[in-house]
N, C-alpha and C. Protein backbone atom coordinates (compact mmCIF):
# COMPACT_ATOMS: atom_id res chain seq x y z
N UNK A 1 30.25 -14.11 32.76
CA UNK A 1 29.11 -14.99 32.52
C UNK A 1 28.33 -15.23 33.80
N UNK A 2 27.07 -15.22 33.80
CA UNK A 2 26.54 -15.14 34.97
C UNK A 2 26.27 -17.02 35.25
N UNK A 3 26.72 -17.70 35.95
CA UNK A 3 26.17 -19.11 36.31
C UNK A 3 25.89 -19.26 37.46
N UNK A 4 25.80 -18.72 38.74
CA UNK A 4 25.35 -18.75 39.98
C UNK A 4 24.24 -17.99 40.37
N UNK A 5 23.25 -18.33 41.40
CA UNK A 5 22.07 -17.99 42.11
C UNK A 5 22.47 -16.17 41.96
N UNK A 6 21.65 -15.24 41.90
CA UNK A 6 21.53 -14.11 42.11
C UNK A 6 20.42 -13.48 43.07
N UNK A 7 20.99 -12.87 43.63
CA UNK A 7 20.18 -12.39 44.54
C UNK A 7 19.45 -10.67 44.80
N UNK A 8 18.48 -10.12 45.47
CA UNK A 8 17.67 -9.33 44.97
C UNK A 8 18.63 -8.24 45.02
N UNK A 9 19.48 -7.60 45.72
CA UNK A 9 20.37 -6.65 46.02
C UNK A 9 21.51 -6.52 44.88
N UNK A 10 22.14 -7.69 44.46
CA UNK A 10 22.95 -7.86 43.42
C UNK A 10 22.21 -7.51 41.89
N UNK A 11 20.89 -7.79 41.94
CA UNK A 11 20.08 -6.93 40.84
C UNK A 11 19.73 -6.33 40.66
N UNK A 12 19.71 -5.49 41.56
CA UNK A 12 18.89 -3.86 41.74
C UNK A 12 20.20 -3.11 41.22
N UNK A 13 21.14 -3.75 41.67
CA UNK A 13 22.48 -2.65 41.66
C UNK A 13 23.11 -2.41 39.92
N UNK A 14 22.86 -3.93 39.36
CA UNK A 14 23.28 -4.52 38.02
C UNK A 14 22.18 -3.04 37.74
N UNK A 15 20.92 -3.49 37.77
CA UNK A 15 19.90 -2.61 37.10
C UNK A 15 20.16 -0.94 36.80
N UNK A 16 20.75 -0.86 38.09
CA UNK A 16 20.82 0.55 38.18
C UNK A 16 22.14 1.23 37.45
N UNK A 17 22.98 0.38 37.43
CA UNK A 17 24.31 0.77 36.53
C UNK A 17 24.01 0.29 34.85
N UNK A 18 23.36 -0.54 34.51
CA UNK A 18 23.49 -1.24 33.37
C UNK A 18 22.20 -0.42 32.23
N UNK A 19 20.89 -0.67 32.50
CA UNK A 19 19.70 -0.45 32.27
C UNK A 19 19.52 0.73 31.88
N UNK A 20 18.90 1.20 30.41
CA UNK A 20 18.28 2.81 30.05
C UNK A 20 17.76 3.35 31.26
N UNK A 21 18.13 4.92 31.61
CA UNK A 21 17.39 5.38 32.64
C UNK A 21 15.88 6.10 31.55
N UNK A 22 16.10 6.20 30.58
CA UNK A 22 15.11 6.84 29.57
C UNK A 22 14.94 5.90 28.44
N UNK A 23 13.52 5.39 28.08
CA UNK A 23 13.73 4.96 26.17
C UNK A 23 14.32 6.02 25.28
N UNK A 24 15.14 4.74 24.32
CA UNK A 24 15.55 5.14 23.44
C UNK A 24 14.54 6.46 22.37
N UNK A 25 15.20 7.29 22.17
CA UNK A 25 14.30 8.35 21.11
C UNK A 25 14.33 7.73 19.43
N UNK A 26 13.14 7.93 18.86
CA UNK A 26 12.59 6.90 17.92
C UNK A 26 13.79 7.23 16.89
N UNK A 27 13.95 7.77 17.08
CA UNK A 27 15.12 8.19 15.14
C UNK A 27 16.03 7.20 15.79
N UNK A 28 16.80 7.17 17.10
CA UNK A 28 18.17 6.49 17.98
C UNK A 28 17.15 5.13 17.32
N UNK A 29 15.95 4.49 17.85
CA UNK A 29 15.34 3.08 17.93
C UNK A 29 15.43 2.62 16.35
N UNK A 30 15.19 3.43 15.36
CA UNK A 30 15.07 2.63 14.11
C UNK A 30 16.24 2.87 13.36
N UNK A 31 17.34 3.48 13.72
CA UNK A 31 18.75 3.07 13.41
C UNK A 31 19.28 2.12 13.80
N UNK A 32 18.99 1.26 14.39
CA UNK A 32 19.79 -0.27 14.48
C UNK A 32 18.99 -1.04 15.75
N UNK A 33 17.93 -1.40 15.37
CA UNK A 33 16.82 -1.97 16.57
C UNK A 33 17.74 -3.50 16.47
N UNK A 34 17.63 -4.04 17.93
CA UNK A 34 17.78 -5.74 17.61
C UNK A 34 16.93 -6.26 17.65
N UNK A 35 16.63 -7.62 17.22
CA UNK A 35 15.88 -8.63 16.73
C UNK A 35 16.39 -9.68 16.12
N UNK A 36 15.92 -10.72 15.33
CA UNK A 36 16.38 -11.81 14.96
C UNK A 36 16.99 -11.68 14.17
N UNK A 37 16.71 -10.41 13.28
CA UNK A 37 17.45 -10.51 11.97
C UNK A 37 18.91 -10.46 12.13
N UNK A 38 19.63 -10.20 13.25
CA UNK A 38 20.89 -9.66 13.78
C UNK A 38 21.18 -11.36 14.00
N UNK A 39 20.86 -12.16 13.89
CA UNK A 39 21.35 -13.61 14.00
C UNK A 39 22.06 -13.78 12.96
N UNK A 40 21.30 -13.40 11.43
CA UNK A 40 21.43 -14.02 10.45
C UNK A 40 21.96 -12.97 9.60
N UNK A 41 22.27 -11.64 10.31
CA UNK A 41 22.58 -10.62 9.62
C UNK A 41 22.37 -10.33 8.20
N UNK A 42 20.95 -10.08 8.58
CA UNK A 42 20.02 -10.10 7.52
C UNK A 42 19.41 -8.27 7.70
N UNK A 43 20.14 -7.67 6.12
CA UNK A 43 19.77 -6.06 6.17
C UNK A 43 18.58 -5.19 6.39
N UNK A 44 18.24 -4.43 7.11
CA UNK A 44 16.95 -3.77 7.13
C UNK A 44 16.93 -2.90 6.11
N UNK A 45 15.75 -2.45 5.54
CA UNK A 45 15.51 -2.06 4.21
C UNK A 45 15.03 -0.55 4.84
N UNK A 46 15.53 0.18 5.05
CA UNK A 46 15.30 1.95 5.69
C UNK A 46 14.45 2.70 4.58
N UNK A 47 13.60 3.75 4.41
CA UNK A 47 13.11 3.68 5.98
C UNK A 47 12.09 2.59 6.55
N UNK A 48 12.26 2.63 7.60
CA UNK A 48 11.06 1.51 8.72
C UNK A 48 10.19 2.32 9.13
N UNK A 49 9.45 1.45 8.76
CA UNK A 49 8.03 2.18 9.57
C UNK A 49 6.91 1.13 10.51
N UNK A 50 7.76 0.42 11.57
CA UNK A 50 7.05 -0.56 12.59
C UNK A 50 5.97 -0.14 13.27
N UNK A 51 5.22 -0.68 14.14
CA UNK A 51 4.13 -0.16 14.72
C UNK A 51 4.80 -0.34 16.09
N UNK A 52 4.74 0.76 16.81
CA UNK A 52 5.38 0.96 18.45
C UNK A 52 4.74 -0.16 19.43
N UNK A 53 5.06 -0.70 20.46
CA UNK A 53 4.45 -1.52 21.09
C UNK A 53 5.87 -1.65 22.42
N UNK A 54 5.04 -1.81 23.51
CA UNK A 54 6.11 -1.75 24.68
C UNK A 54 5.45 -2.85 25.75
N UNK A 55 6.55 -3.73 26.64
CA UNK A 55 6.64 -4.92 27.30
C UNK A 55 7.02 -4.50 28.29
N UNK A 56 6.10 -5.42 29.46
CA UNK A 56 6.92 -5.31 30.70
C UNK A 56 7.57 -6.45 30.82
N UNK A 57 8.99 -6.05 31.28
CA UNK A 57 9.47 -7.53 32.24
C UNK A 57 9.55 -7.30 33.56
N UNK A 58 8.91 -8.28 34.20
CA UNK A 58 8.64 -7.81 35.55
C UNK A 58 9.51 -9.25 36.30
N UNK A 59 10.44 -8.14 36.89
CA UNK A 59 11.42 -9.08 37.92
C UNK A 59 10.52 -9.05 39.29
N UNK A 60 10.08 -10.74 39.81
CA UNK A 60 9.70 -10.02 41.59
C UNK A 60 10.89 -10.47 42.14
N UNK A 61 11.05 -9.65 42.97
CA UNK A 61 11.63 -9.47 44.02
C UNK A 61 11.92 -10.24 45.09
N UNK A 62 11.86 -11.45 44.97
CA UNK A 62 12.12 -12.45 45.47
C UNK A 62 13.34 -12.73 46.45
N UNK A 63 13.87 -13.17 47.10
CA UNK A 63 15.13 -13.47 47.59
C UNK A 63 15.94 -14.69 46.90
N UNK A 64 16.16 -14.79 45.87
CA UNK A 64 16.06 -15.44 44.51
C UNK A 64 15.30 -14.77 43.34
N UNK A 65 15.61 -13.40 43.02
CA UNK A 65 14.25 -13.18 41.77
C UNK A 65 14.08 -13.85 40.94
N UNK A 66 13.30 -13.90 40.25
CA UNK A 66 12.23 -14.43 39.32
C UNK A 66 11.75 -13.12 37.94
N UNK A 67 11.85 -13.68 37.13
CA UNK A 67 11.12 -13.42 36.17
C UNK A 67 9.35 -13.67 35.55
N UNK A 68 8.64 -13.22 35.61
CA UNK A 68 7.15 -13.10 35.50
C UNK A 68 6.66 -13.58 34.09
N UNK A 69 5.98 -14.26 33.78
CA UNK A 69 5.56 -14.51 32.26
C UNK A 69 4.08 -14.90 32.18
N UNK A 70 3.75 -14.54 30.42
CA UNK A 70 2.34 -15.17 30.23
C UNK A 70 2.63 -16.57 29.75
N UNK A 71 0.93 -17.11 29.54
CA UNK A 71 0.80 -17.90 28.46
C UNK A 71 0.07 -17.32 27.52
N UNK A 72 0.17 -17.31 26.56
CA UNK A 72 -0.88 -16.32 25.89
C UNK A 72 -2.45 -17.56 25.04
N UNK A 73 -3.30 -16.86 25.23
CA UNK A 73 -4.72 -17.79 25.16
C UNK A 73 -4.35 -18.47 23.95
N UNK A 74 -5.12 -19.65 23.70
CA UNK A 74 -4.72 -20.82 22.46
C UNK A 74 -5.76 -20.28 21.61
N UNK A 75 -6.63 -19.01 22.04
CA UNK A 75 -8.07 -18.80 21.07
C UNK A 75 -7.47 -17.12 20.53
N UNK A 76 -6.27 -16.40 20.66
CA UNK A 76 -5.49 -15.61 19.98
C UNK A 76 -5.70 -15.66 18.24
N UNK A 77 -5.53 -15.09 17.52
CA UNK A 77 -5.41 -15.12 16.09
C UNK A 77 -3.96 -14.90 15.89
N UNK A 78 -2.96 -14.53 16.58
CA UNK A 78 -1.68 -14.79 16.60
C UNK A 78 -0.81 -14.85 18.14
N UNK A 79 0.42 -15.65 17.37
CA UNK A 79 0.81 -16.08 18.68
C UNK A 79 0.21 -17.01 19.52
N UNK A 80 -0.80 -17.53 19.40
CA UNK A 80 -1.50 -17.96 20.31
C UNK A 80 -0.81 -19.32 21.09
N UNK A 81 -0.71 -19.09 22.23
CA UNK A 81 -0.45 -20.35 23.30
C UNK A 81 1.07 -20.18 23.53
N UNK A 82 1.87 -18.82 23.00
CA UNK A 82 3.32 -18.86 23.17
C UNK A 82 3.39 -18.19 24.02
N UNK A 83 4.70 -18.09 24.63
CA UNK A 83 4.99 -17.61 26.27
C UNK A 83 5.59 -15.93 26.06
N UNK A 84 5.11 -14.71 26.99
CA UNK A 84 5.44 -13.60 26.27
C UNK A 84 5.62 -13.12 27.88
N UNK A 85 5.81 -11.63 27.63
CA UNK A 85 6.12 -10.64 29.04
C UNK A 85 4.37 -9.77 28.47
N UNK A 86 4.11 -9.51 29.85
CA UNK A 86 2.67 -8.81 29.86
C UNK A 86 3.09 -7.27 28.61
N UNK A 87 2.51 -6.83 27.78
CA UNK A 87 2.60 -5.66 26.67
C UNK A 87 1.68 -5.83 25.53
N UNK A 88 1.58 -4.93 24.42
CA UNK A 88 1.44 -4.71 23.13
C UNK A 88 1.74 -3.14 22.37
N UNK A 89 0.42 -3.23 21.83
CA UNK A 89 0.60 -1.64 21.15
C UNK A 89 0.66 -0.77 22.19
N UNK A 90 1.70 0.63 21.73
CA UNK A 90 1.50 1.80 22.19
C UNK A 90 -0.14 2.55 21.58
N UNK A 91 -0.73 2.53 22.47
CA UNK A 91 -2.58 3.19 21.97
C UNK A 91 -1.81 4.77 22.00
N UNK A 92 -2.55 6.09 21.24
CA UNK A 92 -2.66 6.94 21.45
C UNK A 92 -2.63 7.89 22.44
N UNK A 93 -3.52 6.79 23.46
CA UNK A 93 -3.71 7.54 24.50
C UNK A 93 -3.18 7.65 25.98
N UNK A 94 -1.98 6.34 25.23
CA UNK A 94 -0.67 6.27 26.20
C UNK A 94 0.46 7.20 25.79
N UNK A 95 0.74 8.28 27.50
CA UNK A 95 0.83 9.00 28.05
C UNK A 95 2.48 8.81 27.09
N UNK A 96 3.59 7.48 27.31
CA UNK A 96 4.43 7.32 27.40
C UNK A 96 4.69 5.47 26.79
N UNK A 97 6.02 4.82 26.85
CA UNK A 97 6.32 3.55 26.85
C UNK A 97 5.77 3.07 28.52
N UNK A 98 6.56 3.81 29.29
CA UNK A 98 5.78 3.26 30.75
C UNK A 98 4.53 3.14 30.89
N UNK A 99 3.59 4.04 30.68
CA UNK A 99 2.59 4.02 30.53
C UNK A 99 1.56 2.78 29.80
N UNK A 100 2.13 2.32 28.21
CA UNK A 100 1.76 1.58 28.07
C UNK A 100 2.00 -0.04 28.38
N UNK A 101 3.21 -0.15 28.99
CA UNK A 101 3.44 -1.12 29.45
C UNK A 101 2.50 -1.59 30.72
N UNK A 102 2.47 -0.07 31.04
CA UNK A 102 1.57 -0.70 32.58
C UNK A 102 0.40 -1.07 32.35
N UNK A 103 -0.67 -0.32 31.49
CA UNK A 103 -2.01 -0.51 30.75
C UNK A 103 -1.86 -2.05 30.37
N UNK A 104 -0.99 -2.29 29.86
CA UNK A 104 -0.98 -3.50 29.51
C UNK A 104 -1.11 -5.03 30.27
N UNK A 105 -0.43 -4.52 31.25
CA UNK A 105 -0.09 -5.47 32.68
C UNK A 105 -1.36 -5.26 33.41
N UNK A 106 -2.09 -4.52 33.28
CA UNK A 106 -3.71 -4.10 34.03
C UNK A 106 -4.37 -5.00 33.42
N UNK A 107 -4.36 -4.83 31.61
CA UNK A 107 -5.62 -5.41 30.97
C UNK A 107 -5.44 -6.37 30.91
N UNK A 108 -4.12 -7.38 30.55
CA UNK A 108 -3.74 -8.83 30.16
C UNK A 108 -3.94 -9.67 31.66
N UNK A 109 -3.10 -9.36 32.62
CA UNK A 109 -3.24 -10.12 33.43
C UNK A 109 -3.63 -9.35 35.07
N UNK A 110 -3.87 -8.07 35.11
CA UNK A 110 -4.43 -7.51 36.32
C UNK A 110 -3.72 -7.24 37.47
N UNK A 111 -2.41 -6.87 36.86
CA UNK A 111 -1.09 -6.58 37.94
C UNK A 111 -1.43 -5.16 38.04
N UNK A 112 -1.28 -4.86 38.93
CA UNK A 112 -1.69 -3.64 39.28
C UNK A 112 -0.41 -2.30 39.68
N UNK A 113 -0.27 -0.86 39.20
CA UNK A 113 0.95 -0.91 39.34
C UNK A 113 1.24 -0.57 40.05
N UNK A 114 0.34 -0.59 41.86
CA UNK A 114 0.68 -0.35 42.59
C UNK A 114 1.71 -1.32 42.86
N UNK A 115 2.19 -2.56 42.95
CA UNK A 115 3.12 -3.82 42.87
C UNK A 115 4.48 -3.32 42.05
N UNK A 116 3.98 -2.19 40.65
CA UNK A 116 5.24 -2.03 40.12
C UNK A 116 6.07 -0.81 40.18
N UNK A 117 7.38 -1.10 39.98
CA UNK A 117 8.11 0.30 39.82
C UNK A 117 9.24 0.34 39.11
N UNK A 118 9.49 0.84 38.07
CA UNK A 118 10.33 0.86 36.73
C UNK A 118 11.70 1.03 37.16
N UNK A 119 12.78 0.10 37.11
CA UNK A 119 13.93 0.00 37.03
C UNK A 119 14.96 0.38 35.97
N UNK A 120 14.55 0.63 34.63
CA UNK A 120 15.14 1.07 33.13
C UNK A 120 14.82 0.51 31.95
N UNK A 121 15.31 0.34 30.72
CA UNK A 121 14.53 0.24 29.74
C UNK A 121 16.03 -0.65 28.76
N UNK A 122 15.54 -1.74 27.73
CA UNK A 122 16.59 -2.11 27.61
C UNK A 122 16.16 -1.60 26.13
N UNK A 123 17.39 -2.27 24.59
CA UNK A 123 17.59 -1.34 23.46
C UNK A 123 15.94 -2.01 23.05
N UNK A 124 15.74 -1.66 21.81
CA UNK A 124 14.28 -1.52 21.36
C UNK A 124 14.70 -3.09 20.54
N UNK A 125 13.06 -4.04 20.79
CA UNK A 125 13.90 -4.74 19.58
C UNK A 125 12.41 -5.05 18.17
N UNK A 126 13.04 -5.27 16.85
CA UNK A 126 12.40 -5.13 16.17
C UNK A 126 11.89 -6.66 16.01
N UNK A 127 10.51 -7.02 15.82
CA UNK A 127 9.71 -8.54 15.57
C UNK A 127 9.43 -8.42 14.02
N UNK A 128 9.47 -9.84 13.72
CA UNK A 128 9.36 -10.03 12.40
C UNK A 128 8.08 -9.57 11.94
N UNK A 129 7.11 -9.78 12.90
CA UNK A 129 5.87 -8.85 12.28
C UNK A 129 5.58 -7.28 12.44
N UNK A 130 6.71 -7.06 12.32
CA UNK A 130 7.32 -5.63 12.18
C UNK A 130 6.26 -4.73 13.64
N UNK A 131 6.91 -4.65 14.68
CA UNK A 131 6.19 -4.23 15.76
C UNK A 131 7.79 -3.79 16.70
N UNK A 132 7.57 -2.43 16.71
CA UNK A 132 9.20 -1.92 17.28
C UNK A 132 8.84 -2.15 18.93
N UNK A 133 9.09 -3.56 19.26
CA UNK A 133 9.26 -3.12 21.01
C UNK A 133 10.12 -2.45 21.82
N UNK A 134 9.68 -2.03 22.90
CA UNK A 134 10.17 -1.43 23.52
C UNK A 134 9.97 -2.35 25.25
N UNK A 135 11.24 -3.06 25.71
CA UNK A 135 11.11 -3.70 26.91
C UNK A 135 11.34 -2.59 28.25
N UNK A 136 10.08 -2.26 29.13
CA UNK A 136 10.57 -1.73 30.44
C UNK A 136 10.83 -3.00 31.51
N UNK A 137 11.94 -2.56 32.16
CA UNK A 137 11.92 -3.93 33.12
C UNK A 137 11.29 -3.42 34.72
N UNK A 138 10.74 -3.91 35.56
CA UNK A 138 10.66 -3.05 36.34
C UNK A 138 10.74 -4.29 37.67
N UNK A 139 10.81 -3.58 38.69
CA UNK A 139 10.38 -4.42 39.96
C UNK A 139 9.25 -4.68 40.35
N UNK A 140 8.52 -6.31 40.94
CA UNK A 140 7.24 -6.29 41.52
C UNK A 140 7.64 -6.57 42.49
N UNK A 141 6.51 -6.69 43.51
CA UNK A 141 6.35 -7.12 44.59
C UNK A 141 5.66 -8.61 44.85
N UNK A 142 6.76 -8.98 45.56
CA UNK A 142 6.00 -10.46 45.52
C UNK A 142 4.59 -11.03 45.88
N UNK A 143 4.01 -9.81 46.88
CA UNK A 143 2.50 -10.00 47.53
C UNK A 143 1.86 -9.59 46.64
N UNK A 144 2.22 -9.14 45.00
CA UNK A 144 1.35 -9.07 44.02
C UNK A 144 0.28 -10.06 43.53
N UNK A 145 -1.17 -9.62 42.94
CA UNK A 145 -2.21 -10.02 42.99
C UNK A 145 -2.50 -10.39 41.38
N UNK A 146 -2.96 -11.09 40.51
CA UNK A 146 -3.33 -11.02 39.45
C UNK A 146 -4.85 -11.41 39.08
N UNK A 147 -5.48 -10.92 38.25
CA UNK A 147 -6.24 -11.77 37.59
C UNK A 147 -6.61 -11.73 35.92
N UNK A 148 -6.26 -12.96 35.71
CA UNK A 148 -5.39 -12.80 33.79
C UNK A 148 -7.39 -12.51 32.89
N UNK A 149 -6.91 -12.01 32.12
CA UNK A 149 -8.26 -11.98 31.25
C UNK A 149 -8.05 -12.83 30.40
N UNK A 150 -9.17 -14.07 30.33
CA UNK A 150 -8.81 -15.07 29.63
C UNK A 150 -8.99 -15.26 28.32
N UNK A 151 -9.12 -14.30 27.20
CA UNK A 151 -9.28 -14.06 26.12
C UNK A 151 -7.99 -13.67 25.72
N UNK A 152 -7.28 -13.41 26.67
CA UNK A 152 -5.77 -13.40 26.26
C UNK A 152 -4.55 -13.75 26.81
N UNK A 153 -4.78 -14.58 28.03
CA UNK A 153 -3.90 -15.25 28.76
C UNK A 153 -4.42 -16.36 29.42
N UNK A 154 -3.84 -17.55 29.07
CA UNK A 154 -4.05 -18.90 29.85
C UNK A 154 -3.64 -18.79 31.02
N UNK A 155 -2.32 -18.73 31.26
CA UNK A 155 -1.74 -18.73 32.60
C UNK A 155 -0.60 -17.85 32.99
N UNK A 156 0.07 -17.85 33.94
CA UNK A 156 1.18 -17.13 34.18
C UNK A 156 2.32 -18.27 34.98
N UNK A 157 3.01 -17.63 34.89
CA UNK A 157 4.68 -18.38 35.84
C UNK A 157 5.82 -17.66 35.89
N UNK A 158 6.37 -18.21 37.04
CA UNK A 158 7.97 -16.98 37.50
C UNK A 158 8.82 -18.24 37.04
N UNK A 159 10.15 -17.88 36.52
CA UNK A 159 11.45 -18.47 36.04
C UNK A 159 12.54 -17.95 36.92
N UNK A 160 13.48 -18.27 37.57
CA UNK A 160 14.41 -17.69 38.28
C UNK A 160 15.24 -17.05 37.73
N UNK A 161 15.73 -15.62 37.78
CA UNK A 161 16.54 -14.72 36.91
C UNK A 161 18.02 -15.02 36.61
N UNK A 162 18.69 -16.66 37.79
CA UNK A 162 19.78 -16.87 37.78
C UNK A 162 19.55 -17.85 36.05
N UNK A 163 18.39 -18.43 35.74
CA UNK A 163 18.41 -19.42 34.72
C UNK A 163 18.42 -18.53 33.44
N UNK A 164 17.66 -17.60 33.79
CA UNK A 164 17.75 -16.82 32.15
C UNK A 164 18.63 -15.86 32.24
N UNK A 165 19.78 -15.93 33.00
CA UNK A 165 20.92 -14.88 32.78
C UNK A 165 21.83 -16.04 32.64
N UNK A 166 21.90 -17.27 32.72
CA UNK A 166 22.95 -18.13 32.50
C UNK A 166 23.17 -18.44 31.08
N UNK A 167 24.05 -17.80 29.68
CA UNK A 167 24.04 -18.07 28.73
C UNK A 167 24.06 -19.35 28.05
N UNK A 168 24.55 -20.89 28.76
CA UNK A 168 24.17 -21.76 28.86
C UNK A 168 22.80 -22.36 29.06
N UNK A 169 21.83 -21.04 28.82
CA UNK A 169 20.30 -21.44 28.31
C UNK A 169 20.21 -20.81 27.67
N UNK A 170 21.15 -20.37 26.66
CA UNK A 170 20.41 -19.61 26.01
C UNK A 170 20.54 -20.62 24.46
N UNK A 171 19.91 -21.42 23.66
CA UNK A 171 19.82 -22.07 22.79
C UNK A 171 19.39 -21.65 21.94
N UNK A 172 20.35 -21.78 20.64
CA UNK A 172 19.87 -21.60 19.39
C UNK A 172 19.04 -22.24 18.41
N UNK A 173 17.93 -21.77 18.07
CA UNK A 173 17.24 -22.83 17.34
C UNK A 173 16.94 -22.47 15.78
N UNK A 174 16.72 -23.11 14.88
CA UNK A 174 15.89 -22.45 13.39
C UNK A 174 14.87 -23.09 12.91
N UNK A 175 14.08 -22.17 12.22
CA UNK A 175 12.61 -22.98 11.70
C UNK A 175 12.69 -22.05 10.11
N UNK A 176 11.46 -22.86 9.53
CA UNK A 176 11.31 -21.88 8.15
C UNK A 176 10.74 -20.99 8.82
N UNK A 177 10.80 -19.56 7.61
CA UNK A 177 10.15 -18.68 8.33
C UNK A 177 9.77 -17.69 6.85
N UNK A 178 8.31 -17.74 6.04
CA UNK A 178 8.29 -16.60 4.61
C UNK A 178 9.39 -17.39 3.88
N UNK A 179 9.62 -19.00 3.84
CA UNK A 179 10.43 -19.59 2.19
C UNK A 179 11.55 -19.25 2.92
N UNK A 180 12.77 -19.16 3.85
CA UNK A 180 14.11 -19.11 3.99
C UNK A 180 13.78 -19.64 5.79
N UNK A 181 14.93 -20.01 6.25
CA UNK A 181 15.03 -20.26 6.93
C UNK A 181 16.15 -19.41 8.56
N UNK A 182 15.23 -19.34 9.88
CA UNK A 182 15.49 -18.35 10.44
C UNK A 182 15.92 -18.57 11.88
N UNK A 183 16.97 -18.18 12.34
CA UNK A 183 17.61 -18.94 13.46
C UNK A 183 16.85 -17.99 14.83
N UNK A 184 16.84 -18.28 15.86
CA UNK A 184 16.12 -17.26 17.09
C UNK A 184 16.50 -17.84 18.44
N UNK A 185 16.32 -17.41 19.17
CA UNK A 185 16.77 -17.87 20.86
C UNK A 185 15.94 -18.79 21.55
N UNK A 186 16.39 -19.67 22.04
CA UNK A 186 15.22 -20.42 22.56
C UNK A 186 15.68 -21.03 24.07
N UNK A 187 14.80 -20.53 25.35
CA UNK A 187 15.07 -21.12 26.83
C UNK A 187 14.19 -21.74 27.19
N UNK A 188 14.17 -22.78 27.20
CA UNK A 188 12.88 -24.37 27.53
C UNK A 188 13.35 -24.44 28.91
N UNK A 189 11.88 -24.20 29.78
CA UNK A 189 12.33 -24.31 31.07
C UNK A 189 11.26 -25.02 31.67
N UNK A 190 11.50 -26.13 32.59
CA UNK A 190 10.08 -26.85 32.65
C UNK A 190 8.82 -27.39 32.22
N UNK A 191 9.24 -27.79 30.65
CA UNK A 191 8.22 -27.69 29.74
C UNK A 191 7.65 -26.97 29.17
N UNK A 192 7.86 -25.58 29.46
CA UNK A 192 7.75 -24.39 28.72
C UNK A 192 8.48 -24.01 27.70
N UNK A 193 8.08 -23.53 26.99
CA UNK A 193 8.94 -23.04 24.99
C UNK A 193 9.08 -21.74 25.15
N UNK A 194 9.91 -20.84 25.93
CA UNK A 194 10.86 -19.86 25.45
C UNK A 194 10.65 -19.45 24.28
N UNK A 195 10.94 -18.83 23.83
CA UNK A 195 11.61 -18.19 22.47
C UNK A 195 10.90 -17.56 21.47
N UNK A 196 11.60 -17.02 20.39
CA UNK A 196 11.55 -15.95 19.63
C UNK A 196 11.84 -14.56 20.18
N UNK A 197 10.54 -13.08 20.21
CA UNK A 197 10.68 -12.37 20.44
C UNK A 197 11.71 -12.05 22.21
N UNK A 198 10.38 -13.25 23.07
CA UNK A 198 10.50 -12.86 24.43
C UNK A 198 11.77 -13.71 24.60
N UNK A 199 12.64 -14.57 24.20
CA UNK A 199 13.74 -14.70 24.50
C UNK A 199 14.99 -13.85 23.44
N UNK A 200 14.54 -13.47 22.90
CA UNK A 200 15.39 -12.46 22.21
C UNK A 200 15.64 -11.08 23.39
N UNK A 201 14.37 -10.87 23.96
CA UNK A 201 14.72 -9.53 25.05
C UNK A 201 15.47 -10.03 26.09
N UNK A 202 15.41 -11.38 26.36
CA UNK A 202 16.18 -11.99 27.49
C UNK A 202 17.61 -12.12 26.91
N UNK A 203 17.82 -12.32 25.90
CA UNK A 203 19.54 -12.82 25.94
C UNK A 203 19.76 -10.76 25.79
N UNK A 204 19.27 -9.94 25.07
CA UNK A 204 19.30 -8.43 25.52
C UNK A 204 19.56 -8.08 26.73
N UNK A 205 18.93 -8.13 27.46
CA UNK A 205 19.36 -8.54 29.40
C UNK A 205 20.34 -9.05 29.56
N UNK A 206 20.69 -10.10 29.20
CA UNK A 206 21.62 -10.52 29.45
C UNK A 206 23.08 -10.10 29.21
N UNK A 207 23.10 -9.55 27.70
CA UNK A 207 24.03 -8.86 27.42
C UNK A 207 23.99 -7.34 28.14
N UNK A 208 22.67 -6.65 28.51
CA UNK A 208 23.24 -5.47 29.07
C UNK A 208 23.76 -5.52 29.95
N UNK A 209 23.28 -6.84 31.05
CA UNK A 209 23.87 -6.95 32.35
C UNK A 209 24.75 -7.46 32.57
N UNK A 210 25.55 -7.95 31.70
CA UNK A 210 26.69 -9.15 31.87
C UNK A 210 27.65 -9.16 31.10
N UNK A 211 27.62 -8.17 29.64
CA UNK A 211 28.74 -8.03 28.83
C UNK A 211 29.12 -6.34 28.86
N UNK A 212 30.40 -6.35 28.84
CA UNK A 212 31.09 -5.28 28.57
C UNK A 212 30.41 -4.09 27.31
């Protein structure tokens, strides 16, 4: 169980032993994607046919790392004002998952990828609005620069990687969800609301890096 400060050397190393060196190949991703439904062990109905979409999580590099996050704009038609990792759709005309993760981190908030460099890829996980993510985690640099486009991001903030690897944040919560009711992960950190998708990839992390 991870409960103590971590530091940047002790994560690079986790990363490098633990972490996909390649994404998963799509037939491997829609044979057993995680997501919420794995709370409530609730069956997927095969075949799936999600729409691809890939996330960065961007650890900086900190001497203490940190974890990177949005706010996402309150003027969204979904999601709006919940806390996410810079991503969306895979477009066409992305090359790769890296690829679109980085496009993504350009257009949302203006990280540039000269700041980034891909560390591995964790399992794919599936969102209730059926969107197969795909999380790259990668390293920034702390002298990284942003500027968020505000049609789709309010703000940004770093979380320390020792708090969201401590499973003792990792809280269970349930809401209705489509007439039944649906349990999901939730890490409230400073007044911030955690959860759903983007803490679902975090307790994923957590388990790649910390469980057997």
């Amino acid at each position: 169980m991870r409960t103590a400060p971590l530091d940047a050397p002790d994560f690079l190393t986790l990363a490098a032993n633990r972490l996909r060196p390649e994404p998963p190949a799509l037939g491997d991703a829609l044979a057993n994607p995680r997501g919420d439904h794995t709370l409530d062990n609730i069956p997927l109905v095969q075949p799936l046919s999600p729409k691809d979409a890939a996330v960065l999580v961007p650890v900086v590099m900190r001497e203490e790392p940190t974890l990177l996050f949005t706010e996402r704009a309150a003027s969204l038609r979904q999601h709006s004002g919940q806390i996410a990792f810079p991503g969306g759709r895979v477009d066409p005309t992305d090359d790769s998952i890296l690829a679109a993760a980085y496009r993504e981190a350009q257009e949302e908030i203006g990280l540039d990828s000269r700041f980034i460099s891909p560390l591995g890829y964790l399992d794919p996980y599936l969102s209730t609005t059926n969107y197969l993510v795909i999380p790259v985690v990668a390293r920034v640099s702390p002298s990284y620069t942003l500027a968020l486009n505000p049609d789709e991001v309010a703000d940004t903030f770093e979380v320390p990687v020792s708090f969201l690897m401590d499973p003792a944040n990792h809280q269970l919560h349930a809401r209705e969800w489509k007439g039944a009711v649906r349990r999901y992960y939730a890490m409230p950190y400073e007044g911030r609301y955690i959860w759903g998708v983007t803490a679902g990839i975090l307790r994923n992390l957590y388990e790649r890096l910390y469980t057997p």
